[in-house]
N, C-alpha and C. Protein backbone atom coordinates (compact mmCIF):
# COMPACT_ATOMS: atom_id res chain seq x y z
N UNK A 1 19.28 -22.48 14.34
CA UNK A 1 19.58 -22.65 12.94
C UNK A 1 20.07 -21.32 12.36
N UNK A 2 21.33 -21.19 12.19
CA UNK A 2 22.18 -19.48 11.92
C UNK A 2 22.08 -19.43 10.39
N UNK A 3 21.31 -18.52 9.96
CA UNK A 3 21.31 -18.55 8.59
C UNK A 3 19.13 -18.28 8.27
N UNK A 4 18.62 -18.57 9.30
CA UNK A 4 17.41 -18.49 8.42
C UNK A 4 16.58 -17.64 8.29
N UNK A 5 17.04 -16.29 9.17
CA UNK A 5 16.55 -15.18 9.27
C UNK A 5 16.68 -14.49 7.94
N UNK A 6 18.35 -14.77 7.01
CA UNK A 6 18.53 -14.36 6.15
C UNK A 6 17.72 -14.89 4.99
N UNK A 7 18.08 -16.44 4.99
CA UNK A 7 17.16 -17.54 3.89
C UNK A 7 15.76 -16.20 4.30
N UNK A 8 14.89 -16.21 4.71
CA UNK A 8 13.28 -15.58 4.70
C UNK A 8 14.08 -14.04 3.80
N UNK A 9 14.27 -13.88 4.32
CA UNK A 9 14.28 -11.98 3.49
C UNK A 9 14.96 -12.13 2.30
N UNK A 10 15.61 -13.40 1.93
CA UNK A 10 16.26 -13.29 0.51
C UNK A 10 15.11 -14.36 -0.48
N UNK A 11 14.19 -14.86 0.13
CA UNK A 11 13.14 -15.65 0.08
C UNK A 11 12.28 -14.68 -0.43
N UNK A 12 11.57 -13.79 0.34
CA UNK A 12 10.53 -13.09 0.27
C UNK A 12 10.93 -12.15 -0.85
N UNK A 13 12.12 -11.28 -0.97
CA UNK A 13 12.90 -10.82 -2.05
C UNK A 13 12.46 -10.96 -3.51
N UNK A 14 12.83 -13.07 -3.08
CA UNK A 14 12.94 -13.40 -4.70
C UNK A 14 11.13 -13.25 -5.15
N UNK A 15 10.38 -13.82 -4.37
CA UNK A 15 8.98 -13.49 -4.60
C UNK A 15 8.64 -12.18 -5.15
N UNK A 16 9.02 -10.88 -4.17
CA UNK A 16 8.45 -9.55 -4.83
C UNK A 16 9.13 -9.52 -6.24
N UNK A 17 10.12 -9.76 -6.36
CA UNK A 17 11.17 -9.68 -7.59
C UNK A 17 10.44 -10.75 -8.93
N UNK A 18 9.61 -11.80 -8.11
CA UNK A 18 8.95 -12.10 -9.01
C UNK A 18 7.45 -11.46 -9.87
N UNK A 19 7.25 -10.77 -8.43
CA UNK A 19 5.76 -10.03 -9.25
C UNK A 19 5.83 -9.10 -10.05
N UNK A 20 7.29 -8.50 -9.44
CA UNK A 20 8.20 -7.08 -9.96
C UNK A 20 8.04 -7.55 -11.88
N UNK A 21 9.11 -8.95 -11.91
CA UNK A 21 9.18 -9.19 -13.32
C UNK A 21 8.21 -9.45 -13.81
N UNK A 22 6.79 -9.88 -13.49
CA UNK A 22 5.48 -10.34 -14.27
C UNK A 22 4.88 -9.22 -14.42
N UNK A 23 4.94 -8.20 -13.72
CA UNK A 23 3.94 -7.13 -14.16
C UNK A 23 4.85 -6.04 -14.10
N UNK A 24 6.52 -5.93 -14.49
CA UNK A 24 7.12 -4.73 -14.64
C UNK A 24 6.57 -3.79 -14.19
N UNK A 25 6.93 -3.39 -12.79
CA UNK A 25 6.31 -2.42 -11.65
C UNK A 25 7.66 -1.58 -11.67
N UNK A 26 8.66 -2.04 -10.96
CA UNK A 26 9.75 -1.12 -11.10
C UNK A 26 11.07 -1.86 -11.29
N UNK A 27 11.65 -2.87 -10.97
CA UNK A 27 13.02 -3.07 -11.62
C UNK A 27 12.85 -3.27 -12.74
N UNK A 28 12.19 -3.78 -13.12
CA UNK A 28 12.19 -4.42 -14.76
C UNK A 28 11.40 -3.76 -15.60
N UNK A 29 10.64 -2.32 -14.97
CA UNK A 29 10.60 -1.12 -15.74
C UNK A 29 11.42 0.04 -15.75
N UNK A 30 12.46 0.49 -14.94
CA UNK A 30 13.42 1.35 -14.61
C UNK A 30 14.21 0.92 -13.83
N UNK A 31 14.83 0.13 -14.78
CA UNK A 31 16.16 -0.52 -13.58
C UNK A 31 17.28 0.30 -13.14
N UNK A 32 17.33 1.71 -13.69
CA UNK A 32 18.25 2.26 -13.13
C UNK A 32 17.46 3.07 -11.83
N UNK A 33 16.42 3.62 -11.48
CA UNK A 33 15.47 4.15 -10.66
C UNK A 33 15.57 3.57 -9.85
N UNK A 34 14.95 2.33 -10.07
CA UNK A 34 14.85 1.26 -9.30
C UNK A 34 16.45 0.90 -8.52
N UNK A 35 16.84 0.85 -8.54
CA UNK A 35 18.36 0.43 -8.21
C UNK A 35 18.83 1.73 -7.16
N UNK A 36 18.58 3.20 -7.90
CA UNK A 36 18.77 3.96 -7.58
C UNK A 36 18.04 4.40 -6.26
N UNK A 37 16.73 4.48 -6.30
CA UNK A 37 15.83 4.34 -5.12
C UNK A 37 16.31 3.09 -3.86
N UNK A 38 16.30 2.19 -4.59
CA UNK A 38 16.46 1.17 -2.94
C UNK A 38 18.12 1.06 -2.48
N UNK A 39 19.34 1.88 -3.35
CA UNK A 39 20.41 1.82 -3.08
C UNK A 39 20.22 3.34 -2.08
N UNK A 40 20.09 4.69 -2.35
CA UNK A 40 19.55 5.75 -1.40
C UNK A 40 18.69 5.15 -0.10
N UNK A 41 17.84 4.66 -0.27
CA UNK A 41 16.88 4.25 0.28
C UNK A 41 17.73 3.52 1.80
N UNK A 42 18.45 2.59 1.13
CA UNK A 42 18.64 1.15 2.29
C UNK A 42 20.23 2.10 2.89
N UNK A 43 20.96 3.15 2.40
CA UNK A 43 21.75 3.90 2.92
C UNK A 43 21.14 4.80 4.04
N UNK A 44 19.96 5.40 3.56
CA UNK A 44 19.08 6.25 4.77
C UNK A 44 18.98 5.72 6.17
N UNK A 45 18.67 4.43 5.57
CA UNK A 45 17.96 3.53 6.95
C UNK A 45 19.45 3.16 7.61
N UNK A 46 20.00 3.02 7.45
CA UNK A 46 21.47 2.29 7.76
C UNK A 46 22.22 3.68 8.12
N UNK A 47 22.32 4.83 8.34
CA UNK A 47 22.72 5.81 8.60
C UNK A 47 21.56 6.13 9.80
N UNK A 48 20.31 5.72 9.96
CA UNK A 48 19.26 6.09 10.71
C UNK A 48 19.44 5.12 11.70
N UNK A 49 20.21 3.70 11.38
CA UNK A 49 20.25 3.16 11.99
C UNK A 49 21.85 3.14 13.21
N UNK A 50 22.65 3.81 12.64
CA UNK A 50 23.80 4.31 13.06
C UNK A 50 23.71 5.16 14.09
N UNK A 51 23.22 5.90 13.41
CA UNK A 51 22.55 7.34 14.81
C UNK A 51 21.91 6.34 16.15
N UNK A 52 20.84 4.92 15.69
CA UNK A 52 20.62 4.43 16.96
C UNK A 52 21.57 3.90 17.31
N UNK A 53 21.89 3.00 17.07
CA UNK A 53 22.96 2.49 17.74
C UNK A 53 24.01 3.38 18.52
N UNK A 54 24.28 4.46 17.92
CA UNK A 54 25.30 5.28 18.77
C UNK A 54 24.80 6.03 20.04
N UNK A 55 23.16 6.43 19.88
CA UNK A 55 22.54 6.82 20.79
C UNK A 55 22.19 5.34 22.34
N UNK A 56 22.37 3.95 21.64
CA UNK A 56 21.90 2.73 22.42
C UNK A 56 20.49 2.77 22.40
N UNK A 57 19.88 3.25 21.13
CA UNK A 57 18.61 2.93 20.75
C UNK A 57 17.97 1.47 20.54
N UNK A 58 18.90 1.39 19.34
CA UNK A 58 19.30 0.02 18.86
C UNK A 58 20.15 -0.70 19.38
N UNK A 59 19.67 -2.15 19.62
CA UNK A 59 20.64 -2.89 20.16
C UNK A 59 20.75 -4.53 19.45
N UNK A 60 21.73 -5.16 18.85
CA UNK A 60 21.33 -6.38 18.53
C UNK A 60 20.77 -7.60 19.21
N UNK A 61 20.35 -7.96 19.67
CA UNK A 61 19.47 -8.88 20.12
C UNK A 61 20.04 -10.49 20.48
N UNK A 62 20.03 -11.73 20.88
CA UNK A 62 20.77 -12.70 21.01
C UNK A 62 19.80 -13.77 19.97
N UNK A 63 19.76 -14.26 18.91
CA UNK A 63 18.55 -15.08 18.07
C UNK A 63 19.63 -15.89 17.12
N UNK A 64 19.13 -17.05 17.57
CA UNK A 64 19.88 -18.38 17.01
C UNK A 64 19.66 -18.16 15.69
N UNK A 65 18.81 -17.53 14.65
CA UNK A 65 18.33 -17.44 13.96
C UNK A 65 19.19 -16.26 12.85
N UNK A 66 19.94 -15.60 13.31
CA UNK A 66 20.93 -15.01 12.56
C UNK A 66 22.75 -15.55 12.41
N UNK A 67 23.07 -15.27 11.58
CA UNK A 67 24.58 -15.74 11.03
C UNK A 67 25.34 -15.73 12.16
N UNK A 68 25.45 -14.43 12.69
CA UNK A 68 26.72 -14.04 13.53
C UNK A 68 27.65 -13.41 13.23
N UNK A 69 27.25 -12.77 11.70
CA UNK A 69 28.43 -11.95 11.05
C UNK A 69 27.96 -10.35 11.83
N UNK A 70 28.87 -9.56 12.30
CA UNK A 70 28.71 -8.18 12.72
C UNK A 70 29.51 -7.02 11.36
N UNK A 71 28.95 -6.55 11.10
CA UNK A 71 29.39 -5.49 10.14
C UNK A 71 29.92 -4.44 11.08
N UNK A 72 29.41 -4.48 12.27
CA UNK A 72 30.02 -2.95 12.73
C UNK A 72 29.32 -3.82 14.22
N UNK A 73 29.71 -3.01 15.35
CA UNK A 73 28.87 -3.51 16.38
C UNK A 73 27.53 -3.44 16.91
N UNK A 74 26.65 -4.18 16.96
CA UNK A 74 25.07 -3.99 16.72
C UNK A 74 24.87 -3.92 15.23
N UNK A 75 25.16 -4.22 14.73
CA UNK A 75 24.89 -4.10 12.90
C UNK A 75 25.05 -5.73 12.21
N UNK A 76 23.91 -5.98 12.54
CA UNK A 76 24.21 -7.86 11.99
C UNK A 76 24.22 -8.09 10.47
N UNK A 77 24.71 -9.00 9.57
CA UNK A 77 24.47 -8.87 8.42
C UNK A 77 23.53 -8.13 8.16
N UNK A 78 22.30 -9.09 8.27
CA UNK A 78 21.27 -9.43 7.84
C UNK A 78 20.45 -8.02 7.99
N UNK A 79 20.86 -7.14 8.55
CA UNK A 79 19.79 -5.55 8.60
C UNK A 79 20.22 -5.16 7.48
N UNK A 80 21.39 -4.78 6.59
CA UNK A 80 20.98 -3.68 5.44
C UNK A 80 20.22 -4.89 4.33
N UNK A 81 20.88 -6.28 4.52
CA UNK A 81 19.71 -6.85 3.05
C UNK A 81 18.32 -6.61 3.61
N UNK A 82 17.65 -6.88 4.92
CA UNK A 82 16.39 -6.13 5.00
C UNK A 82 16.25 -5.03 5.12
N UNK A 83 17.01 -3.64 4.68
CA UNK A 83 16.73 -2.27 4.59
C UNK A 83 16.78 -2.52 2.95
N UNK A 84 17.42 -3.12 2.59
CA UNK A 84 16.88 -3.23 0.81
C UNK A 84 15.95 -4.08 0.87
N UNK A 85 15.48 -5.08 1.19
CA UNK A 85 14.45 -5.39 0.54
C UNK A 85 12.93 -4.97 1.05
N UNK A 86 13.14 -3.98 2.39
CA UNK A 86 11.98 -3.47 2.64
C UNK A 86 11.89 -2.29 1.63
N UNK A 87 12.72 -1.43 0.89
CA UNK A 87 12.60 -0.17 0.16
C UNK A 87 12.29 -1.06 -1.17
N UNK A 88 12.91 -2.32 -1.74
CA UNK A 88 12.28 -2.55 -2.69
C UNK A 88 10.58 -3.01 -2.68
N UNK A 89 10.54 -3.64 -1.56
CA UNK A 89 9.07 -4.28 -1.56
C UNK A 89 8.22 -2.47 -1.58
N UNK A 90 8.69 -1.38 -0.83
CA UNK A 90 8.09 -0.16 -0.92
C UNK A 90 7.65 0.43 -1.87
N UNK A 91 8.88 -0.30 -3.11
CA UNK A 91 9.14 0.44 -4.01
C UNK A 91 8.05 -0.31 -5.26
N UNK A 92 8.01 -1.74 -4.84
CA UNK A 92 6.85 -2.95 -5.62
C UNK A 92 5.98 -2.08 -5.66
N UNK A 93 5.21 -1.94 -4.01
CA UNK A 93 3.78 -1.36 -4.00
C UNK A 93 3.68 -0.42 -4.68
N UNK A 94 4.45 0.52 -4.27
CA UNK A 94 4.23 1.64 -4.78
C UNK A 94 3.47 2.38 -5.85
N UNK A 95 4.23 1.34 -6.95
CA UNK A 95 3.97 1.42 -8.46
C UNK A 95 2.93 0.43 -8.27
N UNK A 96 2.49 -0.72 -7.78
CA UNK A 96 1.43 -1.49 -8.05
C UNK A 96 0.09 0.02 -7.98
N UNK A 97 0.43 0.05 -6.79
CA UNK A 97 -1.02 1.05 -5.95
C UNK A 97 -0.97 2.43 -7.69
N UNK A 98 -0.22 2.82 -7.99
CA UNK A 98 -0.14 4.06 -9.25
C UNK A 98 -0.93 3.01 -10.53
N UNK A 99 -0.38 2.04 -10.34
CA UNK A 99 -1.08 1.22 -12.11
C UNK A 99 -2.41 1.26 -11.37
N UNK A 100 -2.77 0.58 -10.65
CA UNK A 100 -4.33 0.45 -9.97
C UNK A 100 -5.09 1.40 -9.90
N UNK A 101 -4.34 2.70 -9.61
CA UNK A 101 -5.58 3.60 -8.88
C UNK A 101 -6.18 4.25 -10.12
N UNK A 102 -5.77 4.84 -11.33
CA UNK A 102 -6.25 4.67 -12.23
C UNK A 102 -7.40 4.04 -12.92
N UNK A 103 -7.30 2.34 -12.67
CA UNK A 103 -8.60 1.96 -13.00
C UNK A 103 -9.40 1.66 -11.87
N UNK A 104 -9.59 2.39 -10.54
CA UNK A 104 -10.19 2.18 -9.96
C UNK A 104 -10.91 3.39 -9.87
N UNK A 105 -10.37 4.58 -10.53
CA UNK A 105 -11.06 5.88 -10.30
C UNK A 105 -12.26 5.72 -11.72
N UNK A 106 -11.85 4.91 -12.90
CA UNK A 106 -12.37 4.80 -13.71
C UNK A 106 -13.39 4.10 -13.57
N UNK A 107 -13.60 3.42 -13.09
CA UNK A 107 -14.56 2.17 -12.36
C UNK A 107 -16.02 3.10 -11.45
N UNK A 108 -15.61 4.30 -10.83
CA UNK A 108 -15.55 5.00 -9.75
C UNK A 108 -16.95 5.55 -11.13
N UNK A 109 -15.94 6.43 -12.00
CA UNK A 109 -16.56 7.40 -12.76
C UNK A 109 -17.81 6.75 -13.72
N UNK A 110 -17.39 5.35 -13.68
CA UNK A 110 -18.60 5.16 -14.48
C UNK A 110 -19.93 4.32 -14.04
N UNK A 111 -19.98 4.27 -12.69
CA UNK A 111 -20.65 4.15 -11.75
C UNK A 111 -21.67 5.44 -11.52
């Protein structure tokens, strides 16, 4: 089934993107940051991922489960939308774990 590797990571996406918008963590509190971070971010990995491939680190794999589109050779679609949406989901926690730890140190102190 070519296509469902992508369907899951644009799936899971829309989910963080949903917790993102209910508790404005980071796109929908600094959407330019935000944008800015996982656009740097998913370039790093994709340049990190270049270096493997040129070394034959990386290799694409044979899985019924992807499109079949090649961006470059060994470079399947579907890797930079999961190098963005792993830096955004990074980028979810991130800020979740900063709002939290706060009231957990407070919790801490009055114990």
């Amino acid at each position: 089934m070519p296509g469902v590797y992508l369907a899951a990571i644009l799936l899971s996406a829309a989910g963080i993107a949903a917790l993102d918008a209910r508790f404005r963590l980071a796109l929908w509190a600094r959407p330019g940051r935000s944008a800015a971070a996982v656009g740097i971010g998913t370039l790093f990995f994709l340049a990190w991922d270049a270096v493997g491939i040129a070394t034959g680190v990386f290799v694409k794999g044979d899985s019924p489960l992807l499109l079949g589109i090649d961006l470059a050779p060994h470079l399947p679609l579907e890797e930079p939308v999961f190098l963005a949406f792993l830096c955004y989901l990074a980028l979810v926690v991130h800020a979740a774990a900063m709002r939290i730890r706060p009231r957990a140190r407070a919790r801490k102190d009055q114990t």
